[in-house]
N, C-alpha and C. Protein backbone atom coordinates (compact mmCIF):
# COMPACT_ATOMS: atom_id res chain seq x y z
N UNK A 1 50.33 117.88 -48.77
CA UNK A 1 50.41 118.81 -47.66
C UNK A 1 49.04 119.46 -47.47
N UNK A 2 48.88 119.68 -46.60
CA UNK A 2 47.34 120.04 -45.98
C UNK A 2 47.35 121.65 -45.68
N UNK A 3 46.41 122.35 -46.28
CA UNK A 3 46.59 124.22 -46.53
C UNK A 3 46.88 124.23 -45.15
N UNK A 4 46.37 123.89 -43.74
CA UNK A 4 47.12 123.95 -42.22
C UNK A 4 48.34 124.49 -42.41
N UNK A 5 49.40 122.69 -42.91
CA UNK A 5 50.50 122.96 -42.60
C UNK A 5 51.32 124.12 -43.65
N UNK A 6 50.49 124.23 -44.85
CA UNK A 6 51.00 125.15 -45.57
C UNK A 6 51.37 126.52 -45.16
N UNK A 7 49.99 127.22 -44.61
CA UNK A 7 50.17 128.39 -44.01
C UNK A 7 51.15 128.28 -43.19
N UNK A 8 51.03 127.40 -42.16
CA UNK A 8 51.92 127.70 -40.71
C UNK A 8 53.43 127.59 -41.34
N UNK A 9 54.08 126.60 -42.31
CA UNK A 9 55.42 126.46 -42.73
C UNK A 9 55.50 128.17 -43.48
N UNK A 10 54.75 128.81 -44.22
CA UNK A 10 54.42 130.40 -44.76
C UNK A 10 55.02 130.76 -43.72
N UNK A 11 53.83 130.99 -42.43
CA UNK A 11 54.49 131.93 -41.62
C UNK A 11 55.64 131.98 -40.88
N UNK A 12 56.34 130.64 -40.65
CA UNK A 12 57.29 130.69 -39.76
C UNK A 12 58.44 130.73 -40.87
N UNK A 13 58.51 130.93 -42.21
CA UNK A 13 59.35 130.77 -43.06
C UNK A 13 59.78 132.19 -43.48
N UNK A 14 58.25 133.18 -43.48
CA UNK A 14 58.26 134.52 -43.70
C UNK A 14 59.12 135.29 -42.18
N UNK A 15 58.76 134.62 -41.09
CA UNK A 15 58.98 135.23 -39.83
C UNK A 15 60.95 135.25 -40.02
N UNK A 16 61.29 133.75 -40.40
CA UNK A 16 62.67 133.52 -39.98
C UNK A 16 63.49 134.28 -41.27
N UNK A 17 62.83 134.56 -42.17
CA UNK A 17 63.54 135.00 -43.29
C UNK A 17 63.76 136.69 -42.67
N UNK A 18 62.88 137.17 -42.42
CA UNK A 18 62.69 138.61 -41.80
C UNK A 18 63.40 139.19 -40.78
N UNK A 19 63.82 138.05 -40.31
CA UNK A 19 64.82 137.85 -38.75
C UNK A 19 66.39 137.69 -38.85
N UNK A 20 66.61 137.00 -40.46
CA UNK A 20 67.77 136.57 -40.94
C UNK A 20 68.20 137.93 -41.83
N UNK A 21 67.50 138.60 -42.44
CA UNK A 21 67.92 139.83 -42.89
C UNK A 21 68.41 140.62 -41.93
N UNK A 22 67.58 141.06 -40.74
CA UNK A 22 67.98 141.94 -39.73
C UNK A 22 69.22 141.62 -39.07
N UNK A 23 69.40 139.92 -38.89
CA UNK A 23 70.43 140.02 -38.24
C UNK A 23 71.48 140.38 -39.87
N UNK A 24 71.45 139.85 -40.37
CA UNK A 24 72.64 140.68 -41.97
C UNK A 24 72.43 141.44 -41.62
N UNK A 25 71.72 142.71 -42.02
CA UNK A 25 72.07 143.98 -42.25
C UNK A 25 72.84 144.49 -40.70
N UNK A 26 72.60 144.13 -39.44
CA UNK A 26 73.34 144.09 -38.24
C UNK A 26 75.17 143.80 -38.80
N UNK A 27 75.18 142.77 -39.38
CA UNK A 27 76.08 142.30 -39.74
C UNK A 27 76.90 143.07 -41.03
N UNK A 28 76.52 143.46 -41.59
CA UNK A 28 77.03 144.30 -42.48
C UNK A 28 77.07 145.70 -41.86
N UNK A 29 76.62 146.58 -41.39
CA UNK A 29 76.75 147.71 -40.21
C UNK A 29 78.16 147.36 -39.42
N UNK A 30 78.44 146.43 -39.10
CA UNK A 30 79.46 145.98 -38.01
C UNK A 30 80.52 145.83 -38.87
N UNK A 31 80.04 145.18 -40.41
CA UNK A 31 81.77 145.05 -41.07
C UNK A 31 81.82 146.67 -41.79
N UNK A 32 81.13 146.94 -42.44
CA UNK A 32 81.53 148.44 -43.08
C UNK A 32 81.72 149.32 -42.45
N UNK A 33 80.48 149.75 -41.52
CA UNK A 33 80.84 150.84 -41.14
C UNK A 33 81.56 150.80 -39.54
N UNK A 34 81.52 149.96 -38.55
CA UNK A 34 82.48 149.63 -37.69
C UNK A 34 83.76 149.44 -38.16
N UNK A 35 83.76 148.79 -39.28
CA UNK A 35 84.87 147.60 -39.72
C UNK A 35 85.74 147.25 -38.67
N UNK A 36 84.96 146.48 -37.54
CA UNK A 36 85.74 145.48 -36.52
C UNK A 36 85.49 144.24 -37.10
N UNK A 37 84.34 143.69 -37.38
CA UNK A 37 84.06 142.26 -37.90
C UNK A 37 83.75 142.08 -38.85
N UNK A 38 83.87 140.44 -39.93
CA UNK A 38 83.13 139.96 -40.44
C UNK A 38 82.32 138.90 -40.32
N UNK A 39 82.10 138.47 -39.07
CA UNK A 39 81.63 137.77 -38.27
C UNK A 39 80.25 137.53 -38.43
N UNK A 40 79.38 138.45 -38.58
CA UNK A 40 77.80 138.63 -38.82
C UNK A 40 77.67 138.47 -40.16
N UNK A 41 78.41 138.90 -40.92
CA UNK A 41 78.62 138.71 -42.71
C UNK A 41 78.31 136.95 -43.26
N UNK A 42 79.54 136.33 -42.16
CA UNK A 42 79.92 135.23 -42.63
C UNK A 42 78.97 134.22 -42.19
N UNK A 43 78.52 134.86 -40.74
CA UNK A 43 77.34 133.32 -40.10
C UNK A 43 75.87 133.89 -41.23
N UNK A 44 75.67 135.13 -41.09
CA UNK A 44 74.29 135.37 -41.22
C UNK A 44 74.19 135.46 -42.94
N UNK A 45 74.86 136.13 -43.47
CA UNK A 45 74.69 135.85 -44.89
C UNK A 45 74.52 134.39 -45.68
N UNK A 46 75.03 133.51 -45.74
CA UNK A 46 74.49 132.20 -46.07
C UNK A 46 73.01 131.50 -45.25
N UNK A 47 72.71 132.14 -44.40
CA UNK A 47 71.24 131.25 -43.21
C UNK A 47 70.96 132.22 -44.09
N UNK A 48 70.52 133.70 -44.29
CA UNK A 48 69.83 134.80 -45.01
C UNK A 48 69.50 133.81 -46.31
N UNK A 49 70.42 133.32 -47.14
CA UNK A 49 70.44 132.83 -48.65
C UNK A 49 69.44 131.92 -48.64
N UNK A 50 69.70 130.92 -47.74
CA UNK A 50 69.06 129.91 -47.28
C UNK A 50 67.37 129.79 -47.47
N UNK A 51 67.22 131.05 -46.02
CA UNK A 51 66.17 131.30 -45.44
C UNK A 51 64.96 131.93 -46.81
N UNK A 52 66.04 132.97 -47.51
CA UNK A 52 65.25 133.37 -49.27
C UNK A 52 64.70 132.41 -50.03
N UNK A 53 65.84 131.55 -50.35
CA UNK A 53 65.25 130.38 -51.42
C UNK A 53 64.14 129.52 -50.77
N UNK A 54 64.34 128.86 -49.52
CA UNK A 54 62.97 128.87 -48.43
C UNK A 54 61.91 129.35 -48.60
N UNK A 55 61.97 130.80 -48.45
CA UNK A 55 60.61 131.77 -48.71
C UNK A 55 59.98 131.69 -50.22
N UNK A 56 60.96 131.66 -51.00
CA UNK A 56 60.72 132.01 -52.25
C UNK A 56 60.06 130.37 -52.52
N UNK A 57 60.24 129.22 -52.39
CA UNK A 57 59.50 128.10 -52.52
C UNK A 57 58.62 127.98 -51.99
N UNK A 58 58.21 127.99 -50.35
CA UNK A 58 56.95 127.96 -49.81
C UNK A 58 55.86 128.84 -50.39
N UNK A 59 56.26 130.27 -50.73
CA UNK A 59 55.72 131.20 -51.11
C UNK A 59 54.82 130.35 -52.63
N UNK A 60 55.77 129.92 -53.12
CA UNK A 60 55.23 129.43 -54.92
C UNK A 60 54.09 128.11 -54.20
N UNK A 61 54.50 127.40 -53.18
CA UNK A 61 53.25 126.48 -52.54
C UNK A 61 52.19 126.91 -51.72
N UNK A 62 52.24 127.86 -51.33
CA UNK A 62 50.88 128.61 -50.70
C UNK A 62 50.15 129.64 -52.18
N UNK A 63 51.26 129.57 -52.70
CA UNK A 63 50.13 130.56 -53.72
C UNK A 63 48.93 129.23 -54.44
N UNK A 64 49.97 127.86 -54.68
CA UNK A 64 49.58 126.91 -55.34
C UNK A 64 48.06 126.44 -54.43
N UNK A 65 48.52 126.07 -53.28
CA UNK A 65 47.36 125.40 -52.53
C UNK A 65 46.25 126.40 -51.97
N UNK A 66 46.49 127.87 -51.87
CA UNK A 66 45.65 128.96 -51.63
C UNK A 66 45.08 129.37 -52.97
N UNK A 67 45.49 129.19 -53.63
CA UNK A 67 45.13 129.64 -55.42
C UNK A 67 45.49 131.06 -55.22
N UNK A 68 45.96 131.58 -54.54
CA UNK A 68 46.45 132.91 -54.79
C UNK A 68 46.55 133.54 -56.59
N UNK A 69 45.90 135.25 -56.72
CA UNK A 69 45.80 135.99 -57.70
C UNK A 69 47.25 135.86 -58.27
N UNK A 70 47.85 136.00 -59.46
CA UNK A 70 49.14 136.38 -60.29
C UNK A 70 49.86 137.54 -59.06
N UNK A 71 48.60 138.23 -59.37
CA UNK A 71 49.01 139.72 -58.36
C UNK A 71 49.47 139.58 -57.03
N UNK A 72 48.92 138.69 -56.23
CA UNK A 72 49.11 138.61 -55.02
C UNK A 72 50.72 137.36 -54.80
N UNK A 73 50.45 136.47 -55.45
CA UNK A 73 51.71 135.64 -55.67
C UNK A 73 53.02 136.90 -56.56
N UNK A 74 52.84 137.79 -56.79
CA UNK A 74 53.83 138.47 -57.08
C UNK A 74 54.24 139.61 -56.36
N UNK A 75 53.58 139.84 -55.14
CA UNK A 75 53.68 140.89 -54.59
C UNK A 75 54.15 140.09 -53.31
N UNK A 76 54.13 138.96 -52.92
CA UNK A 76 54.60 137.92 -51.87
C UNK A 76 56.08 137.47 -52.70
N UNK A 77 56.28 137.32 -53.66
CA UNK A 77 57.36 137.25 -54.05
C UNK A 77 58.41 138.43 -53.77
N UNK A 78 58.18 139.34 -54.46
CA UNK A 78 58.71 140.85 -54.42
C UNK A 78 59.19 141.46 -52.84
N UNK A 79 58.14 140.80 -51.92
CA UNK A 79 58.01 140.99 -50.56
C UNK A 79 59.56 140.01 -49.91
N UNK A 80 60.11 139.64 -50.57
CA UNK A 80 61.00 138.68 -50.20
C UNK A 80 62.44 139.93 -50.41
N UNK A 81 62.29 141.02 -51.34
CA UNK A 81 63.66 141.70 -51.42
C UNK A 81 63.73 142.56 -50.62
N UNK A 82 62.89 143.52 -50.29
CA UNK A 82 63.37 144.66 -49.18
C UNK A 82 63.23 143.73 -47.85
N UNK A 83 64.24 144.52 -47.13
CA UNK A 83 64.21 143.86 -45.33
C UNK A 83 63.14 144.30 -44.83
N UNK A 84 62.39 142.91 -44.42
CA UNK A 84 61.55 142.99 -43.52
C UNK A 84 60.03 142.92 -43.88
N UNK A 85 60.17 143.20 -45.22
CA UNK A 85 58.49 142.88 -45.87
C UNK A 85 57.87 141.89 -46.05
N UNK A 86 58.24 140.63 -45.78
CA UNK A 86 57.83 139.40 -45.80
C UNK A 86 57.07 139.38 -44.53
N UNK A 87 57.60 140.47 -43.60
CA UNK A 87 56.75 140.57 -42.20
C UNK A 87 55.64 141.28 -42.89
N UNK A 88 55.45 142.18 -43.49
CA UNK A 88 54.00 142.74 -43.70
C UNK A 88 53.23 141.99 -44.60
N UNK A 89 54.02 141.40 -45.43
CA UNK A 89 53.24 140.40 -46.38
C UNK A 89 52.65 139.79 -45.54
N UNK A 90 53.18 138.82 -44.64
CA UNK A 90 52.62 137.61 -43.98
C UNK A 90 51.61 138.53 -43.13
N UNK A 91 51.22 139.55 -42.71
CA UNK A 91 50.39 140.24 -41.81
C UNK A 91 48.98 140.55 -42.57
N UNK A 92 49.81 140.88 -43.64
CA UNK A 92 48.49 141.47 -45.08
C UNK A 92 47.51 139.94 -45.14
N UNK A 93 48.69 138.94 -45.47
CA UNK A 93 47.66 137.91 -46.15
C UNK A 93 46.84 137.18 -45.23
N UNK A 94 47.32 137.05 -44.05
CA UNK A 94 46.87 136.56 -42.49
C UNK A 94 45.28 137.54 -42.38
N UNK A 95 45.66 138.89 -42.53
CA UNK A 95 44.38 139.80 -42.32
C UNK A 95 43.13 139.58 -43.47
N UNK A 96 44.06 139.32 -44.54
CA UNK A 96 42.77 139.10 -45.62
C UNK A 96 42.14 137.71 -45.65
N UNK A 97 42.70 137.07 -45.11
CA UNK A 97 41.93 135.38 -45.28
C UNK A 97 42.75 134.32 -46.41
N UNK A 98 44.29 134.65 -46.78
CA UNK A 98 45.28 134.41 -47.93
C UNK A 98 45.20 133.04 -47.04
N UNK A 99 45.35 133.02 -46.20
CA UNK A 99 46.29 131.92 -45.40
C UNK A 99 45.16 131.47 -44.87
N UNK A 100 43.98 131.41 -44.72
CA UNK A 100 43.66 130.85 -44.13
C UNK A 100 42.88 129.27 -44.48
N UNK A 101 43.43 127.92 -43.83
CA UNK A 101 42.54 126.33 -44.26
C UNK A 101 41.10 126.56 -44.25
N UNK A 102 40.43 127.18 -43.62
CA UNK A 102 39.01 127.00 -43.97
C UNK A 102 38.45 127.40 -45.39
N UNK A 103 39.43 128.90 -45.86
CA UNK A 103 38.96 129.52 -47.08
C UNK A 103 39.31 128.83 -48.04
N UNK A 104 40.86 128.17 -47.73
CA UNK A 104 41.43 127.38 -49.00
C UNK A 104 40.32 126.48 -49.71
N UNK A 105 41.02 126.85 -51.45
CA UNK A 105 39.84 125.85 -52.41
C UNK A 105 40.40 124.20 -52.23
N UNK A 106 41.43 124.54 -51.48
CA UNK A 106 42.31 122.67 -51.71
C UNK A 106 41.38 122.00 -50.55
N UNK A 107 40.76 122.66 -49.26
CA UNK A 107 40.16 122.18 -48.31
C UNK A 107 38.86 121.50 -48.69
N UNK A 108 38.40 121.96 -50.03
CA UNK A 108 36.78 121.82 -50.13
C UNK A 108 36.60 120.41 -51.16
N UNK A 109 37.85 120.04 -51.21
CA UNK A 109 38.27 118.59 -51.91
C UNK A 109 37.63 117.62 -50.94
């Protein structure tokens, strides 16, 4: 895989994971504290599961092909439990040059 497609599968993996929480926690709001449905529980909680173990693998291959710090591969990990931080992760590492094919050491092969 080529650091390109690495990043871009990162970001759209970080984006959909971030998107799949919101709609859960939507979904859990609607069964507890509405308690009309479990409807959002049942579609969105398994794509959510999904979408984690997703993140949580790409994440371990961009750290691999970016050479990402211990530190930084653990704070992109970690970024995977609260809702919605995988959006700032992916913003952080985008701003610092994490993600980017030109910087990657796999490019200079």
């Amino acid at each position: 895989m080529t650091p390109a497609l690495v990043a871009r599968a990162f970001r759209i993996v970080a984006v959909a994971e971030a998107c799949s929480w919101a709609c859960l926690l939507v979904g859990m709001f609607v069964k507890w504290i509405l308690r009309t449905s479990e409807i959002g529980v049942t579609i969105f909680g398994p794509i959510h599961g999904g979408l984690f173990i997703a993140y949580v693998l790409v994440t371990v291959l961009a750290a691999r092909t970016f050479r990402w710090s211990l530190r930084t591969t653990v704070v992109a990990l970690v970024a995977s439990i609260p809702p919605l931080a995988t959006l700032w992760f992916e913003r952080r590492a985008s701003r610092e040059g994490r993600l980017d094919p030109q910087l990657s050491p796999a490019s200079a092969r």
